[in-house]
C-alpha atoms as a PDB file:
ATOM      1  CA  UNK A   1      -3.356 -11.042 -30.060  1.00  0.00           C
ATOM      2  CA  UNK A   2      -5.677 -11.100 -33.197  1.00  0.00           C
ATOM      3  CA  UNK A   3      -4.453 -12.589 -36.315  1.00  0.00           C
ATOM      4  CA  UNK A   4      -5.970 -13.322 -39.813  1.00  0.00           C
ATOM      5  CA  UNK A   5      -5.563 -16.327 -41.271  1.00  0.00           C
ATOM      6  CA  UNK A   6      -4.576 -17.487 -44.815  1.00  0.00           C
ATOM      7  CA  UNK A   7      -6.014 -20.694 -46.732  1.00  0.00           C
ATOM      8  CA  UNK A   8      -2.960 -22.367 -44.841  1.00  0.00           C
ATOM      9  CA  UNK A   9      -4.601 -21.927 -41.624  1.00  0.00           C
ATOM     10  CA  UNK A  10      -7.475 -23.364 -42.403  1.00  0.00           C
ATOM     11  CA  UNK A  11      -7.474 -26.127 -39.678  1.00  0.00           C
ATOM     12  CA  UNK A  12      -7.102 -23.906 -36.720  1.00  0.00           C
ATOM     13  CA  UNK A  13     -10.342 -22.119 -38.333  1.00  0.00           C
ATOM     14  CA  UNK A  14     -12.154 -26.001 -38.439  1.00  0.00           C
ATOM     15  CA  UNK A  15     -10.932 -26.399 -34.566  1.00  0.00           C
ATOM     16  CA  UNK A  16     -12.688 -22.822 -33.594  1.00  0.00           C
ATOM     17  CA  UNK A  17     -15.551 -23.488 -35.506  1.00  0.00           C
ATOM     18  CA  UNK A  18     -16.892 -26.494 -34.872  1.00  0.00           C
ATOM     19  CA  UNK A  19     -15.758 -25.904 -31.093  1.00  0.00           C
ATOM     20  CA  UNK A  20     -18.213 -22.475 -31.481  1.00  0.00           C
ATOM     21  CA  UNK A  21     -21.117 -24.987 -33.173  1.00  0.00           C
ATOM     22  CA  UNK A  22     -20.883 -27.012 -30.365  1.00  0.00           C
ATOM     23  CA  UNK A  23     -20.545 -24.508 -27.328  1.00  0.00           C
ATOM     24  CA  UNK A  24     -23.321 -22.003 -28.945  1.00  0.00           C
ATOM     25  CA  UNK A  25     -25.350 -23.941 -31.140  1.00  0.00           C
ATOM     26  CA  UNK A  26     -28.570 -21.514 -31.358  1.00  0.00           C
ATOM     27  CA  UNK A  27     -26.055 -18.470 -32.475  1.00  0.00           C
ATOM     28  CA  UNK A  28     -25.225 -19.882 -35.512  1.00  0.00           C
ATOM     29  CA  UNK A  29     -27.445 -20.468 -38.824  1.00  0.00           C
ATOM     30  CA  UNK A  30     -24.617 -23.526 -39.393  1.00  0.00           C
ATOM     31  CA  UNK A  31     -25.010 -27.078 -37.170  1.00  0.00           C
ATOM     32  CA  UNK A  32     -22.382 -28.795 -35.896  1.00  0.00           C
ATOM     33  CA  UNK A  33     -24.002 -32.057 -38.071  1.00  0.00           C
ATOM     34  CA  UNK A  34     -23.565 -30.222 -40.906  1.00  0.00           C
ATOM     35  CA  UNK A  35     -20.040 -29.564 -40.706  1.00  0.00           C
ATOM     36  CA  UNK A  36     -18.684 -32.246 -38.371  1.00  0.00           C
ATOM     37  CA  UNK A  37     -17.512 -34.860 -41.760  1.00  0.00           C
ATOM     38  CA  UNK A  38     -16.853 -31.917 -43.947  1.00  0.00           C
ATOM     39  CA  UNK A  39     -13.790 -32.288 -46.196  1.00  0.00           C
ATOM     40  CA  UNK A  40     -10.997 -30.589 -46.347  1.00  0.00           C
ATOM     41  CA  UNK A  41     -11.780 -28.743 -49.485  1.00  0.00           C
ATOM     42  CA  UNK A  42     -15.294 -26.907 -47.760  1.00  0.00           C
ATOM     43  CA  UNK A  43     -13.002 -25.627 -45.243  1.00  0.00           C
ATOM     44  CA  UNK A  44     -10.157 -24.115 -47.278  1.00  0.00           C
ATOM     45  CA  UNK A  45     -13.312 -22.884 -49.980  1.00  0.00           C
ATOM     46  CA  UNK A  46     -13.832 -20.156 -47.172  1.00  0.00           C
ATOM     47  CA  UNK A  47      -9.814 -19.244 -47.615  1.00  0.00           C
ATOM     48  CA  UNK A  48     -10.075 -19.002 -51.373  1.00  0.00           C
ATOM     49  CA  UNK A  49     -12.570 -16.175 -50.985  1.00  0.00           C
ATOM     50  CA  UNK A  50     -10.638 -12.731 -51.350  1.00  0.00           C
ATOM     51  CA  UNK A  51     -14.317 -11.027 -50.341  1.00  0.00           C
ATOM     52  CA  UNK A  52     -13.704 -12.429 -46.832  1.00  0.00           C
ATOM     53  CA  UNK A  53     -11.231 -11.877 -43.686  1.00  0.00           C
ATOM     54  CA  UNK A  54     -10.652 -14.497 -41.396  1.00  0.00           C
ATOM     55  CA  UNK A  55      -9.549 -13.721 -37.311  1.00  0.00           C
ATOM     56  CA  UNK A  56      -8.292 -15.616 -34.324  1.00  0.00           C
ATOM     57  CA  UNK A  57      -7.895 -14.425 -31.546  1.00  0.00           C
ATOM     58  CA  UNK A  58      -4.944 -15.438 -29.581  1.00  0.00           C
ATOM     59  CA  UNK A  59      -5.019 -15.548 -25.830  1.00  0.00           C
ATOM     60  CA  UNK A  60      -1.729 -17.130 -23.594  1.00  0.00           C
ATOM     61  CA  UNK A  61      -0.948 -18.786 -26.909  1.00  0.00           C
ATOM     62  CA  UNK A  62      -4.507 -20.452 -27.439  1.00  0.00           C
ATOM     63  CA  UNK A  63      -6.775 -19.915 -30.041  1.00  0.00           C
ATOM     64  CA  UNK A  64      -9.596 -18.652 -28.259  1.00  0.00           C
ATOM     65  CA  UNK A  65     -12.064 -16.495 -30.012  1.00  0.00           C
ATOM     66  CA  UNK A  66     -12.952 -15.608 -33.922  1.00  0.00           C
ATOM     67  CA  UNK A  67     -14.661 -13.627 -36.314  1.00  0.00           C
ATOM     68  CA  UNK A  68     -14.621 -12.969 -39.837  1.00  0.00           C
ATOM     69  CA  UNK A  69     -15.619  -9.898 -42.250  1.00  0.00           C
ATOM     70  CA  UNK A  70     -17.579 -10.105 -45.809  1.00  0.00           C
ATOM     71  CA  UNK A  71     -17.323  -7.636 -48.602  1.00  0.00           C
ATOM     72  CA  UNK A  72     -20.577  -7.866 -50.057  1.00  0.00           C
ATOM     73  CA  UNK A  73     -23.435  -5.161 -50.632  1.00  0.00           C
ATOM     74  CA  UNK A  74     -22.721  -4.417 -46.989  1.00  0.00           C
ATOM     75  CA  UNK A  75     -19.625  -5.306 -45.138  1.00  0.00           C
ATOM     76  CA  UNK A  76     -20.906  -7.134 -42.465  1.00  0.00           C
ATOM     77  CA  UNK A  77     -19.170  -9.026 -39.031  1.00  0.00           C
ATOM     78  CA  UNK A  78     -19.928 -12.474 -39.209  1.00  0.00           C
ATOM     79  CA  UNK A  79     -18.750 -15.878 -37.177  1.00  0.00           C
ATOM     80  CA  UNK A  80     -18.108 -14.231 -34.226  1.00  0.00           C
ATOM     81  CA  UNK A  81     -17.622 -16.649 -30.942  1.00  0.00           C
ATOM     82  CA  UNK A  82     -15.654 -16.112 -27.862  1.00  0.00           C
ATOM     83  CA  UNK A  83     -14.743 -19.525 -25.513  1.00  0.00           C
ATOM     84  CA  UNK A  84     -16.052 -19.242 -22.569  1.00  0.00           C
ATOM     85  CA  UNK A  85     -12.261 -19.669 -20.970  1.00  0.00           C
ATOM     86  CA  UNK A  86     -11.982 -15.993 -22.594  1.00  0.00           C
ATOM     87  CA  UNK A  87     -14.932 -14.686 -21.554  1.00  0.00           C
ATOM     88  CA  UNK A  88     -15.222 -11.639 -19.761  1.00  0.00           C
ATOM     89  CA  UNK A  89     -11.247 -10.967 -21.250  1.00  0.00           C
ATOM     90  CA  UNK A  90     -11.877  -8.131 -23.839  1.00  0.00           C
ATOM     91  CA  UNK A  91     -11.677 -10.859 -26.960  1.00  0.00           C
ATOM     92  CA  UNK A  92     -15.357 -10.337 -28.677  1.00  0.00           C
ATOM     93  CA  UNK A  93     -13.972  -6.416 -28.356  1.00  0.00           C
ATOM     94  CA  UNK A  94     -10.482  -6.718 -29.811  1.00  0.00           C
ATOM     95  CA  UNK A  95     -12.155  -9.276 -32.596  1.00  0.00           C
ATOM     96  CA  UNK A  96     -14.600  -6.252 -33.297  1.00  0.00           C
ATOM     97  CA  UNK A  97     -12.090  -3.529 -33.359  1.00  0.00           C
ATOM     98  CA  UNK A  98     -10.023  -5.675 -36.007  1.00  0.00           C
ATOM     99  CA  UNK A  99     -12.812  -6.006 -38.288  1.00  0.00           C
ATOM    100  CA  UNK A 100     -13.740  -2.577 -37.841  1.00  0.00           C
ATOM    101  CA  UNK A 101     -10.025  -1.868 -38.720  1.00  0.00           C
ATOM    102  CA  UNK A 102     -10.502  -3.872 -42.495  1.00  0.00           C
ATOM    103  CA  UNK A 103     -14.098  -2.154 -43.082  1.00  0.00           C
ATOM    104  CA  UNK A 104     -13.053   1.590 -42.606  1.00  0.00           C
ATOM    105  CA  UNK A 105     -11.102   1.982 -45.401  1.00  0.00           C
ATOM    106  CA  UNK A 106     -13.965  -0.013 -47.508  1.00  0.00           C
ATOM    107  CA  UNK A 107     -16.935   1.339 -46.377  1.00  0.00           C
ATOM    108  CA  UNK A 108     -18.806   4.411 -44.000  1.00  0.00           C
ATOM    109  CA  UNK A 109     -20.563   1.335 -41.998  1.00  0.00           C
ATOM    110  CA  UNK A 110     -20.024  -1.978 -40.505  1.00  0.00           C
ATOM    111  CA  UNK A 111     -23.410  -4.353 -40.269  1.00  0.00           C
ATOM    112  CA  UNK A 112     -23.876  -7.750 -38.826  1.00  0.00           C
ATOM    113  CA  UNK A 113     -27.071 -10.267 -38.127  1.00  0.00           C
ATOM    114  CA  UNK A 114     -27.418 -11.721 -34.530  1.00  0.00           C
ATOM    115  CA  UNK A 115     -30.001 -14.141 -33.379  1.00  0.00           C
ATOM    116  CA  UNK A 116     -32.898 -12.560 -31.593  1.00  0.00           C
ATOM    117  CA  UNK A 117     -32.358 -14.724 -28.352  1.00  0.00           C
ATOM    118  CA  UNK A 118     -28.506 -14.182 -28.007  1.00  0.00           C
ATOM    119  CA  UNK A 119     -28.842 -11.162 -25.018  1.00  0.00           C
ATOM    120  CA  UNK A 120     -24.782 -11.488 -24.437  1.00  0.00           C
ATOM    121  CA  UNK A 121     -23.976 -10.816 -28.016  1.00  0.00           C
ATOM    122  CA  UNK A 122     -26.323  -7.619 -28.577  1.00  0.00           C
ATOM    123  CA  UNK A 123     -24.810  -6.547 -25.373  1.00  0.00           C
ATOM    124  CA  UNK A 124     -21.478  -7.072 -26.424  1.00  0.00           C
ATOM    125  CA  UNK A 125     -22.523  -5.648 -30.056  1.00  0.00           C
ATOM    126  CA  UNK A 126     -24.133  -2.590 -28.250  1.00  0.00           C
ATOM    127  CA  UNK A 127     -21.368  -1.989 -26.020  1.00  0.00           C
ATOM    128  CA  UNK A 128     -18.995  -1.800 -29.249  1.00  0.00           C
ATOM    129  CA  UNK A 129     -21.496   1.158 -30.702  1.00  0.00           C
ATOM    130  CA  UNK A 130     -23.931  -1.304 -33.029  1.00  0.00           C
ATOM    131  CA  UNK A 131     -26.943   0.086 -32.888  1.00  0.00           C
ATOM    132  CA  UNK A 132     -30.553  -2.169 -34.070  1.00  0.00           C
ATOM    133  CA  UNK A 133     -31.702  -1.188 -37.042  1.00  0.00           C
ATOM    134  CA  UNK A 134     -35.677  -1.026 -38.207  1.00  0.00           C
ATOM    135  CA  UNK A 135     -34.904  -3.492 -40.980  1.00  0.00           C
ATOM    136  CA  UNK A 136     -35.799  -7.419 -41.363  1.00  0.00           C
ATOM    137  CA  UNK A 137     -32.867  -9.650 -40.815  1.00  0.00           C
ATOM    138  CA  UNK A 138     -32.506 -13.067 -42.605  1.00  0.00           C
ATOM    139  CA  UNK A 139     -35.644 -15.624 -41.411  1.00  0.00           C
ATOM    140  CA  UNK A 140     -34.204 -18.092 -38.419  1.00  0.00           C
ATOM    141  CA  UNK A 141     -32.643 -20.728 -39.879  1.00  0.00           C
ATOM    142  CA  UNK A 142     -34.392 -23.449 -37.277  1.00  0.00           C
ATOM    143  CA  UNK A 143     -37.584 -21.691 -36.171  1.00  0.00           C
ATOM    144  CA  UNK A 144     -39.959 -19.059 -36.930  1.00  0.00           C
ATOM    145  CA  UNK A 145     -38.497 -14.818 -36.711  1.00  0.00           C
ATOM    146  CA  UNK A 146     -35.764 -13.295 -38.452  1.00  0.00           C
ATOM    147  CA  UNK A 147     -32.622 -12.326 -37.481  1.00  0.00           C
ATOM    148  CA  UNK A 148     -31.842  -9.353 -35.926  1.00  0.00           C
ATOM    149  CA  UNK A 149     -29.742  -6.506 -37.844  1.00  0.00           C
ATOM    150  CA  UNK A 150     -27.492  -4.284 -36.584  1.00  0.00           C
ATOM    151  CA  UNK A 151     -25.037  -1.570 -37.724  1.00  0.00           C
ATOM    152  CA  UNK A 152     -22.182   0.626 -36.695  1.00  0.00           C
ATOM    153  CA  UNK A 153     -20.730   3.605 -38.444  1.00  0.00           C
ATOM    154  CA  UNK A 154     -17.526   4.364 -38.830  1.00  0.00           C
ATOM    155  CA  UNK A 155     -14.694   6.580 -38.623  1.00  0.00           C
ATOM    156  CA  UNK A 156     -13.077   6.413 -42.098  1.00  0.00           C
ATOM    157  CA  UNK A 157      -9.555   7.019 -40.689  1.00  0.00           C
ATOM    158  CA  UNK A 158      -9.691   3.601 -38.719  1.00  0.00           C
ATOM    159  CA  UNK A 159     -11.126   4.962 -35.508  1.00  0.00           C
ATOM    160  CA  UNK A 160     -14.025   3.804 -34.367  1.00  0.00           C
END
């Protein structure tokens, strides 16, 4: 089961996220240092944001996987972890599906940035229809390269 969160949900976001910081450190431009202490305010400031949606994915009533989407110049898939309980489960594809879902309406495309060394997640991103794109992703937040970019396009009824 996927479901979006409101600013009230904001702790079962902190619980995902710094679990994902931990578990997949290199996939994320964010450290676990960073946002270990953080207060309670930087959390919910990510709730407050009506340019963003915010996912869980539920599995035998445990959080277990999420993902979030960002209206910007591009709508883009961002956040996106899996626990490795879930693995293997179809969560990183029902998480896509339900961003896909929001962007359609929005926009003709769906983009997102992945870390060069991350083989499972282009994989999974691949699998899903994202296809590499010949443009220069953000530079790597600890070490030298950019991210990689990647894009799907839609179906503007929903389908994908």
């Amino acid at each position: 089961m996927i479901n979006t969160l409101t600013e009230s949900d904001w702790r079962q976001w902190r619980a995902l996220r710094l679990r994902a910081l931990q578990d997949a450190p290199s996939a994320f431009g964010s450290r676990y240092e960073d946002w270990k202490e953080a207060p309670d305010e930087r959390w919910r400031q990510r709730f407050q944001n009506p340019r963003m949606l915010n996912l869980i994915a539920v599995l035998d009533g445990t959080p277990v996987g999420m993902v979030g989407g960002m209206l910007g110049e591009r709508i883009e898939l961002i956040s996106m972890w899996v626990a490795p309980e879930a693995r293997g489960a179809g969560v990183a594809d029902a998480l896509i599906r339900a961003v896909e879902a929001w962007t359609a309406p929005r926009a003709p495309e769906l983009w997102l940035s992945v870390m060069p060394g991350n083989a499972t997640a282009i994989a999974t991103y691949a699998r899903n229809g994202f296809e590499h794109v010949d443009e220069t992703g953000d530079p790597l937040p600890h070490g030298p390269g950019h991210e990689l970019l990647m894009r799907k396009l839609l179906d503007r009824s929903g389908r994908s």
